[in-house]
C-alpha atoms as a PDB file:
ATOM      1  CA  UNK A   1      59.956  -5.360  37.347  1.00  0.00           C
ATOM      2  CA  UNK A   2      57.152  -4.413  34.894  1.00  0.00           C
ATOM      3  CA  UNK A   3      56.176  -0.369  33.556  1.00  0.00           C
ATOM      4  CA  UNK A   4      53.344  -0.587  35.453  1.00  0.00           C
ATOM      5  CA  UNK A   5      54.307  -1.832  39.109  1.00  0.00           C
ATOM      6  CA  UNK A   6      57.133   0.971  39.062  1.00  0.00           C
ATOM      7  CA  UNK A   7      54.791   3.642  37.816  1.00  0.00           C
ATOM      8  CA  UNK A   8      52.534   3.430  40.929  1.00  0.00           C
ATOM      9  CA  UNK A   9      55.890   3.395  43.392  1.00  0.00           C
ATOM     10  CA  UNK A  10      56.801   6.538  44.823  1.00  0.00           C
ATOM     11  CA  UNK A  11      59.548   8.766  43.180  1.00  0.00           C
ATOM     12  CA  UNK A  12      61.841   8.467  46.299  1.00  0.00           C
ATOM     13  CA  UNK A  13      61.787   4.601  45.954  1.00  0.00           C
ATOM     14  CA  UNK A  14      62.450   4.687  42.330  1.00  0.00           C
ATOM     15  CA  UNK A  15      65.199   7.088  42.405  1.00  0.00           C
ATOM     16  CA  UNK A  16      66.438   4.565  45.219  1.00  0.00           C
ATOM     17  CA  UNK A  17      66.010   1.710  42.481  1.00  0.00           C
ATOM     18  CA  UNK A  18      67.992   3.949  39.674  1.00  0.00           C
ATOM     19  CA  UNK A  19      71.096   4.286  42.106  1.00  0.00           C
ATOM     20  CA  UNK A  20      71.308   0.497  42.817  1.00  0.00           C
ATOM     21  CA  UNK A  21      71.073  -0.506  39.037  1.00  0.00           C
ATOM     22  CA  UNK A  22      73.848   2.069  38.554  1.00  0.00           C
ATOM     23  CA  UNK A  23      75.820   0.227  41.350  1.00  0.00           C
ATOM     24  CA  UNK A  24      75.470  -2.925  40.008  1.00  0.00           C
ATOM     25  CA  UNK A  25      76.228  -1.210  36.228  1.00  0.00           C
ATOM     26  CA  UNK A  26      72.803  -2.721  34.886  1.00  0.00           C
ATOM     27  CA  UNK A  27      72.840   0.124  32.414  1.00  0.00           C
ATOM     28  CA  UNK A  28      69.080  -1.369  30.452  1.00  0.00           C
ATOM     29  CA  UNK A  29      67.158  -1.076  34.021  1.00  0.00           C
ATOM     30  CA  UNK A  30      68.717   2.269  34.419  1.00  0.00           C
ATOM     31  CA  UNK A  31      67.361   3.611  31.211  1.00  0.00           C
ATOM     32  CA  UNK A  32      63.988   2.143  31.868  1.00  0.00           C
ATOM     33  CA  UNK A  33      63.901   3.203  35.530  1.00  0.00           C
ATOM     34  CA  UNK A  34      65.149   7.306  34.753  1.00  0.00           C
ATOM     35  CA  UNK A  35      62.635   7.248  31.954  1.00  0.00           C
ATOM     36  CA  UNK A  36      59.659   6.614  34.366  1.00  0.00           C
ATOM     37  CA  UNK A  37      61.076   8.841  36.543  1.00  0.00           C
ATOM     38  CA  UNK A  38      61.001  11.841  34.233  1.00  0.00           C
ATOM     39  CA  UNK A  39      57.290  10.299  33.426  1.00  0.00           C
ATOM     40  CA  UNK A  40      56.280  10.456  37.426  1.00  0.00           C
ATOM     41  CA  UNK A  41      57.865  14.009  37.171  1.00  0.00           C
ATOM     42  CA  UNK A  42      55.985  15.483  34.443  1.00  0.00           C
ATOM     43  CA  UNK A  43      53.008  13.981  35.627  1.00  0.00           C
ATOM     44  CA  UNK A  44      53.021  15.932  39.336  1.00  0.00           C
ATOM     45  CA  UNK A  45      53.824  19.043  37.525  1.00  0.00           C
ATOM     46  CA  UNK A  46      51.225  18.874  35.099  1.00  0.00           C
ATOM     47  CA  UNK A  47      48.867  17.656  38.246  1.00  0.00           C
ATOM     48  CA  UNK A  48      50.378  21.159  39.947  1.00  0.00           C
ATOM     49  CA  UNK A  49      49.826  23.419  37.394  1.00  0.00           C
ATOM     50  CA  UNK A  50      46.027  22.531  36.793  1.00  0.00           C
ATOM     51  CA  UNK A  51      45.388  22.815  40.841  1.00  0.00           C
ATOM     52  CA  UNK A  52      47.283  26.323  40.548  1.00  0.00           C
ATOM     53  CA  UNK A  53      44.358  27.473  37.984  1.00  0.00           C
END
């Protein structure tokens, strides 16, 4: 699945995706799948901090 498609998923659905490509021990899509992750992460708490200001 492209960068781009999983970036606009919610975080629930991705962490969902990151537990079945450690199931199926596809270690690559893991990788790619925790690093967008941490990206969706840092994202809503930058988001959250400006709207606290």
């Amino acid at each position: 699945m492209r960068t781009s498609i999983l970036k606009s998923l919610k975080p629930d659905i991705i962490v969902e995706m990151l537990e079945m490509a450690v199931v199926f021990e596809n270690w690559k899509k893991v990788m790619e799948t925790a690093d967008i992750l941490y990206q969706c992460v840092l994202i809503s708490m930058n988001i959250g901090s400006i709207i606290k200001r």
